[in-house]
Protein backbone atom coordinates (compact mmCIF):
# COMPACT_ATOMS: atom_id res chain seq x y z
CA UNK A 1 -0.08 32.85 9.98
CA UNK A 2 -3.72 33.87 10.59
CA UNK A 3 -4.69 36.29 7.68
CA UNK A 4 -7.93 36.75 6.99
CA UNK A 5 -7.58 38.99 4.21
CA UNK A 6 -5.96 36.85 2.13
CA UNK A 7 -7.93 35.31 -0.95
CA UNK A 8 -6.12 32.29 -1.46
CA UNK A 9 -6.16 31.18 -4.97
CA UNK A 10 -6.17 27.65 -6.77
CA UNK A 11 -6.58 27.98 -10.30
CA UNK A 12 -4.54 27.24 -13.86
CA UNK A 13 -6.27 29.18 -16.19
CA UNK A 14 -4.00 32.46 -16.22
CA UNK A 15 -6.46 34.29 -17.79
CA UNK A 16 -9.00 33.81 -14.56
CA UNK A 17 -5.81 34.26 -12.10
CA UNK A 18 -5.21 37.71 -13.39
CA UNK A 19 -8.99 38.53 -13.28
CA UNK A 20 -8.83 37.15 -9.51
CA UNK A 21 -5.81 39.27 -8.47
CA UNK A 22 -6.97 42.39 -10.29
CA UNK A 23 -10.55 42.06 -8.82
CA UNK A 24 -9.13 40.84 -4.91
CA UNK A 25 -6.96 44.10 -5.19
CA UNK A 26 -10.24 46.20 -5.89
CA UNK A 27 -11.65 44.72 -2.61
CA UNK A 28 -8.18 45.85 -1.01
CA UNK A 29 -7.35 42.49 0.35
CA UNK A 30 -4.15 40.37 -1.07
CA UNK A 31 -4.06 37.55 -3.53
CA UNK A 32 -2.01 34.13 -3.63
CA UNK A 33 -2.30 32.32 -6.14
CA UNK A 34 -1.05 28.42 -6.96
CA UNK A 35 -1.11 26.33 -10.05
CA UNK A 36 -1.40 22.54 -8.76
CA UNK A 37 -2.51 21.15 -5.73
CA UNK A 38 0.73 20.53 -4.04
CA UNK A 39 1.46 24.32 -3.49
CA UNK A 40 -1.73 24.93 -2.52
CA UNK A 41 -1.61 22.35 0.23
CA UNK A 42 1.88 24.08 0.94
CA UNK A 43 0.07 27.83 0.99
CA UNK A 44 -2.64 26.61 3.43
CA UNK A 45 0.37 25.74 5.72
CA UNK A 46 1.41 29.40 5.61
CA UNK A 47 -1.80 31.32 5.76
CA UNK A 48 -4.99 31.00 6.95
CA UNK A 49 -7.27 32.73 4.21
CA UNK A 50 -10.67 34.34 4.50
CA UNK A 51 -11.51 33.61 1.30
CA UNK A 52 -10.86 30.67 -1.30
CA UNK A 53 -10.71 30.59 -4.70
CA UNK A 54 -10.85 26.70 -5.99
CA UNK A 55 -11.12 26.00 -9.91
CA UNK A 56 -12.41 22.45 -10.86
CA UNK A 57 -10.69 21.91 -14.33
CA UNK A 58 -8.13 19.69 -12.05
CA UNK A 59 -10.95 17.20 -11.52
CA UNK A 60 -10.10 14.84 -9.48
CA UNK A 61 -7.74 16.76 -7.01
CA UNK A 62 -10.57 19.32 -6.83
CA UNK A 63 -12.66 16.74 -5.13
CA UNK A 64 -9.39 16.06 -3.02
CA UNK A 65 -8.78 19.55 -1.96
CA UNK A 66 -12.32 19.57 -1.06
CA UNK A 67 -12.13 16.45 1.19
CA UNK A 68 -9.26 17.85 2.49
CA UNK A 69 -10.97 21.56 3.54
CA UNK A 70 -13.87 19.70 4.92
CA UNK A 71 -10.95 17.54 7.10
CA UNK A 72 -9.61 20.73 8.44
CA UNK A 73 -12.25 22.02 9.38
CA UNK A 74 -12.03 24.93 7.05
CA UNK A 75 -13.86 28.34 7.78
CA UNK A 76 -13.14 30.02 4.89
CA UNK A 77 -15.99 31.69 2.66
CA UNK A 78 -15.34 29.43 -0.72
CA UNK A 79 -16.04 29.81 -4.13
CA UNK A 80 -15.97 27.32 -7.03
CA UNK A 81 -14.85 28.14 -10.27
CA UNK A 82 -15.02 25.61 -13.28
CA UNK A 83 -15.39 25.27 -17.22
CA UNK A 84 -16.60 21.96 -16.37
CA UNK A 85 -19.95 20.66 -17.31
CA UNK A 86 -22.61 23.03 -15.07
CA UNK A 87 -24.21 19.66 -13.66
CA UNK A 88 -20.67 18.67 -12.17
CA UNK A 89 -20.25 22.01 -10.79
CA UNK A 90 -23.42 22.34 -9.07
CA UNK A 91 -22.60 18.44 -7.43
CA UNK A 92 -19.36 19.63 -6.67
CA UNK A 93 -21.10 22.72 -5.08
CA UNK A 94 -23.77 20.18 -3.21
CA UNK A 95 -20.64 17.75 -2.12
CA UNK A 96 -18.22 21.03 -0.41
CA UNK A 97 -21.64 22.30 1.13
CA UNK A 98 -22.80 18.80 2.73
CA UNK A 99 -19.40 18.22 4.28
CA UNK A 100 -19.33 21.19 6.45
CA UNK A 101 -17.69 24.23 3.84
CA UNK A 102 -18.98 27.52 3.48
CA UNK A 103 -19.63 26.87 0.02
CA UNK A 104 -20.62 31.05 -1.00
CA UNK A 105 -21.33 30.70 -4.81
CA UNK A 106 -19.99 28.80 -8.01
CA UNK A 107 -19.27 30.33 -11.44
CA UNK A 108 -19.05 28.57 -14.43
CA UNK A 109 -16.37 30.08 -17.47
CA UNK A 110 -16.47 32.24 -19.24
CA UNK A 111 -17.84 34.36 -16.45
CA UNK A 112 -18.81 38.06 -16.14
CA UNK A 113 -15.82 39.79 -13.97
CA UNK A 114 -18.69 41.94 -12.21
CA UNK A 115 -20.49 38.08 -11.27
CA UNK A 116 -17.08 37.43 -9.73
CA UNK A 117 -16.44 40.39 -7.73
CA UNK A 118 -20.18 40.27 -6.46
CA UNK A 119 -19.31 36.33 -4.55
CA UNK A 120 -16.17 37.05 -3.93
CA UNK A 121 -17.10 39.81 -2.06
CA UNK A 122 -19.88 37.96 -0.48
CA UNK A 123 -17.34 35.18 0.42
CA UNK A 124 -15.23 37.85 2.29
CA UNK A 125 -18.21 39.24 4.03
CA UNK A 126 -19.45 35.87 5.37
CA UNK A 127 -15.84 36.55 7.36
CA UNK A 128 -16.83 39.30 8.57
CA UNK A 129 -13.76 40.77 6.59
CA UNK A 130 -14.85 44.57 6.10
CA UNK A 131 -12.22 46.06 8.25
CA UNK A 132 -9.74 48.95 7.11
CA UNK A 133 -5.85 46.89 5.72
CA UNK A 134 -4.16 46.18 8.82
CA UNK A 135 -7.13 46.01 11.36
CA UNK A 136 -8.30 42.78 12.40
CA UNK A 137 -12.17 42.35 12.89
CA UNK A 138 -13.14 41.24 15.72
CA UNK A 139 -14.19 38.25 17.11
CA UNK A 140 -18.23 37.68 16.99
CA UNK A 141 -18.13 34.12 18.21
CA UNK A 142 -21.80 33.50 19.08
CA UNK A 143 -22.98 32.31 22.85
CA UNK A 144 -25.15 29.21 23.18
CA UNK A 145 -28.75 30.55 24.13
CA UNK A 146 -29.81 28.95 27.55
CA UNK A 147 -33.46 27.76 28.18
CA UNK A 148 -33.35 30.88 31.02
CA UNK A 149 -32.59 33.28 28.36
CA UNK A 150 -35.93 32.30 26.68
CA UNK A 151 -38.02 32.23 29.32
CA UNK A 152 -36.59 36.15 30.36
CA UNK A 153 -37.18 37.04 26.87
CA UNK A 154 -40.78 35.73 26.51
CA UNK A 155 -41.61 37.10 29.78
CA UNK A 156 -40.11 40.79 28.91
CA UNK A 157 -41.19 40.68 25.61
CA UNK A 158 -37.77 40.92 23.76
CA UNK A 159 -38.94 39.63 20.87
CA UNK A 160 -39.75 41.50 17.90
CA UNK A 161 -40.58 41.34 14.39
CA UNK A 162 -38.66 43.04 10.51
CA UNK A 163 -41.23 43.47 7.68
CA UNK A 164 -39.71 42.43 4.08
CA UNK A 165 -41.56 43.90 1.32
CA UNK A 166 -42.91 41.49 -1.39
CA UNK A 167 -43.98 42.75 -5.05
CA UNK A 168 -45.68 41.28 -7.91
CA UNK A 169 -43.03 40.30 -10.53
CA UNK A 170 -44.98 41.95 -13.37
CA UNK A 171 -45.58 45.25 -12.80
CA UNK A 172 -43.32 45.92 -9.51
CA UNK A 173 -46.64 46.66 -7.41
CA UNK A 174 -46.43 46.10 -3.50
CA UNK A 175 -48.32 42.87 -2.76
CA UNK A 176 -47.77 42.21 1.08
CA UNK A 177 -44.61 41.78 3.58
CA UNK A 178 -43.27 39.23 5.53
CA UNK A 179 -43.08 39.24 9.13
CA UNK A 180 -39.10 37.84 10.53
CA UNK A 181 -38.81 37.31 14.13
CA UNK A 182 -35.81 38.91 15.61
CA UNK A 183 -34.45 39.05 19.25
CA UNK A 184 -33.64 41.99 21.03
CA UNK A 185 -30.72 40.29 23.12
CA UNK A 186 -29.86 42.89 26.41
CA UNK A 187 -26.28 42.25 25.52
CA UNK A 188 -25.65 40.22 22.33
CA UNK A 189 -28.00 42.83 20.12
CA UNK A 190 -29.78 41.47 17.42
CA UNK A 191 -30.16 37.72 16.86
CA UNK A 192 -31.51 35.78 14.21
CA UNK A 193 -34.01 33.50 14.34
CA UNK A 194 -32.04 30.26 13.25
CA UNK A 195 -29.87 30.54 16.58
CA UNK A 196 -33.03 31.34 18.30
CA UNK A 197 -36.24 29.01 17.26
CA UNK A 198 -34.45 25.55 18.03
CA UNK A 199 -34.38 26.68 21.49
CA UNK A 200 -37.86 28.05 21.61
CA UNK A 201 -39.08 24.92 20.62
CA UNK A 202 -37.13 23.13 23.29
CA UNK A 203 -38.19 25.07 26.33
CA UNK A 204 -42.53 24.35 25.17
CA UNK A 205 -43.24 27.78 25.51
CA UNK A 206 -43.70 27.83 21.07
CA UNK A 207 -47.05 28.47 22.11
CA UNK A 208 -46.53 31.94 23.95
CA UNK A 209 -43.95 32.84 21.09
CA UNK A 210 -46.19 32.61 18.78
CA UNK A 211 -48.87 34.36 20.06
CA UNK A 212 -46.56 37.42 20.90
CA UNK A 213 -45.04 37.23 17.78
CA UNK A 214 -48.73 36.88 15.55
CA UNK A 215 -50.07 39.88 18.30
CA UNK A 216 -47.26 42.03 17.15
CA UNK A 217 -47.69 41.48 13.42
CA UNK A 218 -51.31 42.15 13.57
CA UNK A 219 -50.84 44.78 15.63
CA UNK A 220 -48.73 46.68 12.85
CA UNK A 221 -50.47 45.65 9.66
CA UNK A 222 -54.03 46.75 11.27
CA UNK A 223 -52.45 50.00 12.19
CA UNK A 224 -49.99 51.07 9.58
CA UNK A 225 -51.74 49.24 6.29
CA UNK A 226 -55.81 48.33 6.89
CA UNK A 227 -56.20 51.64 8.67
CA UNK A 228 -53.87 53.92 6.83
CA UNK A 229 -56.21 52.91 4.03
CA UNK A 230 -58.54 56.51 4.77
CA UNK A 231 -55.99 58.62 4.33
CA UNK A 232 -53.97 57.46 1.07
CA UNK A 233 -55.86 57.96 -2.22
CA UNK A 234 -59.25 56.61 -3.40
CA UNK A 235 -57.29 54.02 -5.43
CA UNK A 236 -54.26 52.29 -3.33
CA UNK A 237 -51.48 50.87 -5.42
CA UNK A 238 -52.58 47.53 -3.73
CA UNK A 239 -56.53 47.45 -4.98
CA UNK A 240 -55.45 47.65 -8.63
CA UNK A 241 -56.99 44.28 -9.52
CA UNK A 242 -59.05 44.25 -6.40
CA UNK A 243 -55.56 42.32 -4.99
CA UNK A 244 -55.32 43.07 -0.57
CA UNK A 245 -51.78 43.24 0.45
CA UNK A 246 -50.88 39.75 2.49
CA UNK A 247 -48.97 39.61 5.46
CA UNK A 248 -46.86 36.11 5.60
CA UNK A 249 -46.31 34.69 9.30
CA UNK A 250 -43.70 31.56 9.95
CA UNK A 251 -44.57 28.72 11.99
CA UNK A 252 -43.46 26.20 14.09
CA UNK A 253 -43.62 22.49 13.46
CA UNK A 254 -44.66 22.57 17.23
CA UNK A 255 -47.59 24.88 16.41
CA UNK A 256 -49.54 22.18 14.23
CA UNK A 257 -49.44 20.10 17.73
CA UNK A 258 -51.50 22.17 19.37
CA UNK A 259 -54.73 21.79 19.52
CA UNK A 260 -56.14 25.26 20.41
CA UNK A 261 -54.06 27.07 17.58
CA UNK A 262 -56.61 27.35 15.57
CA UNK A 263 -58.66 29.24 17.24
CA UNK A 264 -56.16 31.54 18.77
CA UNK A 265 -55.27 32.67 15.09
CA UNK A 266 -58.45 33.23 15.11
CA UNK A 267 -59.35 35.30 17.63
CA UNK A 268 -56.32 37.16 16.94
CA UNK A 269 -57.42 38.14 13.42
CA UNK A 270 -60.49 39.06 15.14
CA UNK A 271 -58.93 41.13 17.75
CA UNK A 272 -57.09 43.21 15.57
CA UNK A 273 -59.74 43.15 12.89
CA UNK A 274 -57.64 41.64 10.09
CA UNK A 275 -59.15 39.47 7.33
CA UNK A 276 -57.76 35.80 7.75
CA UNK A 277 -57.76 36.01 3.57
CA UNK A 278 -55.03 38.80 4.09
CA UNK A 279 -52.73 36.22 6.39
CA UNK A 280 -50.21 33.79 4.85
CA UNK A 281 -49.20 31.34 7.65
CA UNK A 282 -45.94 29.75 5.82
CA UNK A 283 -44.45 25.90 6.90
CA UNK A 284 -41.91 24.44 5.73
CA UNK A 285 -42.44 20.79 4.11
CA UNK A 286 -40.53 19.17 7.55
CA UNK A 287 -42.81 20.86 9.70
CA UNK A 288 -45.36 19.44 7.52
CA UNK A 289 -44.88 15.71 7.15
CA UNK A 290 -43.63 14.97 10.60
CA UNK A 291 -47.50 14.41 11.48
CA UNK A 292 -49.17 14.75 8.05
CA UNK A 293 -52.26 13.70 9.45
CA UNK A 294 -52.53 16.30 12.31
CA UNK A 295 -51.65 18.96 9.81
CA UNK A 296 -54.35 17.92 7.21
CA UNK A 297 -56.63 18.55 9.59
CA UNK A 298 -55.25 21.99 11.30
CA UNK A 299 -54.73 23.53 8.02
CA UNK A 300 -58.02 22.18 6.22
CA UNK A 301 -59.60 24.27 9.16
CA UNK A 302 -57.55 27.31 8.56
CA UNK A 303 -57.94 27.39 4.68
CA UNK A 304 -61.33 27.04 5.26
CA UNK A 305 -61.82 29.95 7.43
CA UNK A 306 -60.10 32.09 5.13
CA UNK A 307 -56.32 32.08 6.17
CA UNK A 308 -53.70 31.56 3.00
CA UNK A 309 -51.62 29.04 3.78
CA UNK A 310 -47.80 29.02 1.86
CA UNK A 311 -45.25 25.64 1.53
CA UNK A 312 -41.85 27.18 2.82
CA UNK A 313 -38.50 26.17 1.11
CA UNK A 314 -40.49 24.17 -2.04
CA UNK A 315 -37.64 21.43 -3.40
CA UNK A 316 -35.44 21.35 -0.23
CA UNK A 317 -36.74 18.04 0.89
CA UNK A 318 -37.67 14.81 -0.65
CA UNK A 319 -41.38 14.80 0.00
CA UNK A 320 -42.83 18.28 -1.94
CA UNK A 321 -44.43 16.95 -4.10
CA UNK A 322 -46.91 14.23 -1.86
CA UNK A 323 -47.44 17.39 0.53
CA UNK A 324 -48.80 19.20 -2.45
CA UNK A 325 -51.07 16.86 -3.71
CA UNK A 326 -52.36 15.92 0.19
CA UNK A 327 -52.20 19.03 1.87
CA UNK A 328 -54.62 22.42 1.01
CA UNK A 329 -51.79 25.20 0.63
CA UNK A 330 -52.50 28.76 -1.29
CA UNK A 331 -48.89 29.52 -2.10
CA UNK A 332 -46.24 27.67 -3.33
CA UNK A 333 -42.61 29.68 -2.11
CA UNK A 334 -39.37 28.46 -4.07
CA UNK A 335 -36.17 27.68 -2.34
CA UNK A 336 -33.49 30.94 -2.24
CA UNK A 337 -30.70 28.52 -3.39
CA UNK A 338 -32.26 27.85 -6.31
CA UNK A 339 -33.63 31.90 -6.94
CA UNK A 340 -30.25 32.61 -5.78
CA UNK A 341 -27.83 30.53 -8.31
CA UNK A 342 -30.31 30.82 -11.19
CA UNK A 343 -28.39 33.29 -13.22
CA UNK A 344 -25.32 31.09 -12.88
CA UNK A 345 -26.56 27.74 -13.31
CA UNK A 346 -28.81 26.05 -15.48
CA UNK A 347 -29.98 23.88 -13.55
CA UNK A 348 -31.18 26.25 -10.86
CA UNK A 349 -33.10 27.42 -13.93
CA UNK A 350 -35.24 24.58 -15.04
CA UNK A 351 -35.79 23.86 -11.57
CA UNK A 352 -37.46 27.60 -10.41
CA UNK A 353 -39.23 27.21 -13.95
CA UNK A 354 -40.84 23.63 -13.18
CA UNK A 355 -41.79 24.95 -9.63
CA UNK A 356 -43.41 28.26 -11.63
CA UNK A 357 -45.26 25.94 -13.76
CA UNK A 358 -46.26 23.05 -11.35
CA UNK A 359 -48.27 25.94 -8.97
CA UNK A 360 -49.42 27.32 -11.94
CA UNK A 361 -51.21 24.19 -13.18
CA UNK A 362 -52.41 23.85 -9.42
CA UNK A 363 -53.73 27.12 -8.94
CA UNK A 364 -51.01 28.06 -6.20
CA UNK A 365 -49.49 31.35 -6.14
CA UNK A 366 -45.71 31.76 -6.54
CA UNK A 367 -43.16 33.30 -4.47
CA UNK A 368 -39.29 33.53 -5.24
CA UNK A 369 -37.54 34.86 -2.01
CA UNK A 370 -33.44 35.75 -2.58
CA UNK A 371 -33.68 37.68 -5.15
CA UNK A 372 -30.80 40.03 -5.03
CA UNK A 373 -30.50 41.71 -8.71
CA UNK A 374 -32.18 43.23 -11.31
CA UNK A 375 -31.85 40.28 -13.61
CA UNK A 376 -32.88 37.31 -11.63
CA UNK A 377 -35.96 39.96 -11.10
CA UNK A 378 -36.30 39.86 -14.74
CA UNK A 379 -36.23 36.44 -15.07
CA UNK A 380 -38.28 35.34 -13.30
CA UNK A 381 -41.01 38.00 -14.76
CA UNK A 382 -40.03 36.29 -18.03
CA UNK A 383 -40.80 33.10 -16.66
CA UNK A 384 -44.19 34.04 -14.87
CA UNK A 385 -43.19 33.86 -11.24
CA UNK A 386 -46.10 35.88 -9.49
CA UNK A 387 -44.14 37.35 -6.25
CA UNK A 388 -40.61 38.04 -5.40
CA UNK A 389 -39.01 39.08 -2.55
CA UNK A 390 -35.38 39.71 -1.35
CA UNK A 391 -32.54 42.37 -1.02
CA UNK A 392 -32.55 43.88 -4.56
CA UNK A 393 -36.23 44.81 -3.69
CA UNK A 394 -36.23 45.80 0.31
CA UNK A 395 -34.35 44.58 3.34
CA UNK A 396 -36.52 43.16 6.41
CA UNK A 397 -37.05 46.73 8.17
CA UNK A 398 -38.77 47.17 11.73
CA UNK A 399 -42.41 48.44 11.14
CA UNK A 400 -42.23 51.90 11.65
CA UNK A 401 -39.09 51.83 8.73
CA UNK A 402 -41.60 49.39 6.64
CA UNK A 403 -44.79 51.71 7.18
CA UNK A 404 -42.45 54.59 5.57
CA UNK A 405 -41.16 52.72 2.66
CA UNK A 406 -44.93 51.64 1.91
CA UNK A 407 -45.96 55.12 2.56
CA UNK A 408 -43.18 56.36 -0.11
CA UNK A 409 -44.83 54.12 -2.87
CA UNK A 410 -48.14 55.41 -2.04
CA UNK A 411 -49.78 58.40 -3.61
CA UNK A 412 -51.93 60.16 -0.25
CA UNK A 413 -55.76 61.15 -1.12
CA UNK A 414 -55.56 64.90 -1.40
CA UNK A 415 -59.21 65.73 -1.23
């Protein structure tokens, strides 16, 4: 039986099973619940569940059903539940995720019933599960991306760019956006950039990407923010503090190989008569160390005509902490599974608290991206993080949406 909307449930607390079925029914998909891992094994005969529901107070045959999902090749959107020590339940979190699950969130008991609905809801989402009772959704199975596809799309300028807002955590003031590569696929729609950039970065044209991609996001924040400046008031929300609004551009690992980057950021800024202070060019701490020596150099030159220069991801790999001691970044951004997961897990906590602290102490700026409610906002205010971005605050929007949301927050100069 292939059921999507069924939440299959493994779990002996009956307190947390009737919380489960009364909160699946409010999502209007169907419940089944077992008590020991035997039935549950029997139950994943019978159905084939969009959503899974696996408590660790079982211990060991947790870790068993886990090895056994990952063996399956399991696609359901899963959630782990536990009154286990938090530390265990973020390594059992860490274990489901690195053996190919779609781990969506844990919760440690007691937990908040609205905490529950929010990732179970998520975990049914991530299944595309959003259909009315009784319709099935339908298939999205992505198609590889050929190098010809690229090509096409560089050549008839496909690609395009969403602006997220970022604000400062303290006083909810705008302080810049960042720029998210999309592709305007003739017949697949909108793609992301992780199925995208791989392939870019395959065919050698990174180069010309880039350059379309920087063109267009100078393009906008010259038009729609440095020269909008005139007509909003004397004062911009922005200039309190003397503070410009940033504009944060990815890039490739590929892009520190080339030797001429440097000055065609350049002459782009430039061009389009942006400050290099006002651009954050973000890399991630791979892109970084794969030639540490080439990027020293390429990003010594940027810093030191002006450009910020932001450490993607911070605590997702092994070496952070030698890039931040050998390499001249502005910004220090922490990793969204750690912003994410910090209201659940205390762990997640001391981590985004050390990363606060450790680019305070070294003068870097700090950026949370994830955040998706009001009180992981507030936390990290209470715990000094400088910037936050993430759904609670704005979606990525295309710029002529962004230039109206920034517009909204904006008083206009009336005289």
């Amino acid at each position: 039986m292939d059921d999507h909307r069924t939440v299959l449930i493994l779990e002996d607390d009956q307190e947390a099973i009737q919380t489960l079925t009364l909160i699946a029914e409010s999502l209007g998909v169907q419940s089944r619940t077992t008590t020991d891992p035997e039935s549950f094994v029997y139950a994943l005969g019978e159905v084939r569940p969009g959503c899974i529901v696996l408590g660790l107070s079982m211990s060991q045959h947790s870790l068993d059903i886990i090895d056994l999902l990952a063996t399956r090749e399991c696609d359901a959107g899963i959630v782990l539940l536990g009154g286990v020590n938090p530390r265990i339940l973020d390594a059992a979190s860490r274990l489901a995720r690195e053996r190919g699950l779609n781990v969506i969130g844990h919760l440690a008991k007691p937990f908040f019933p609205g905490h529950l609905r929010k990732v179970l809801d998520q975990a049914l989402a991530s299944r595309n599960i959003t259909a009315a009772p009784g319709k099935k959704p339908e298939s999205r199975e992505p198609k590889e991306i050929s190098l010809p596809a690229i090509y096409r799309a560089i050549k008839n300028n496909e690609f395009t760019l969403t602006y997220q807002p970022q604000i400062r955590c303290h006083d909810g003031r705008i302080a810049g956006f960042e720029a998210l590569a999309r592709w305007r696929h003739p017949t697949q729609g909108l793609i992301e950039p992780g199925r995208f950039i791989p392939v870019v970065e395959r065919s050698g044209l990174i180069g010309q990407f880039t350059v379309q991609i920087v063109r267009q996001a100078l393009l906008w924040f010259s038009t729609h923010i440095l020269s909008a400046d005139s007509d909003r008031s004397p004062t911009p929300e922005w200039a309190t503090g003397n503070t410009p609004l940033s504009l944060s551009i990815n890039l490739s690992t590929r892009n520190l190989a080339e030797p001429r980057f440097f000055e065609a950021m350049t002459c782009l800024c430039a061009s389009y008569r942006v400050p290099p202070e006002q651009v954050v060019l973000e890399l991630t701490e791979t892109s970084a160390i794969e030639d540490p020596s080439r990027s020293l150099e390429l990003l010594t030159r940027l810093r030191i005509k002006g450009f910020q220069v932001s450490i993607d991801d911070f605590g997702s790999g092994y070496s952070s902490m030698l890039l931040l001691t050998r390499l001249p970044f502005s910004e220090i951004k922490i990793d969204r599974r750690f912003v994410g997961t910090a209201l659940a897990s205390g762990e997640s906590r001391s981590v985004v608290k050390a990363i606060i602290e450790l680019g305070r102490s070294l003068g870097l700026r700090s950026v949370a991206e994830g955040v998706e409610d009001e009180p992981t906002l507030q936390f990290l205010r209470d715990t000094g993080c400088e910037i936050a971005q993430g759904f609670h605050i704005a979606q990525p929007m295309f710029g002529e949406d962004a230039a109206r949301w920034i517009n909204k927050r904006t008083p206009r100069n009336t005289h």
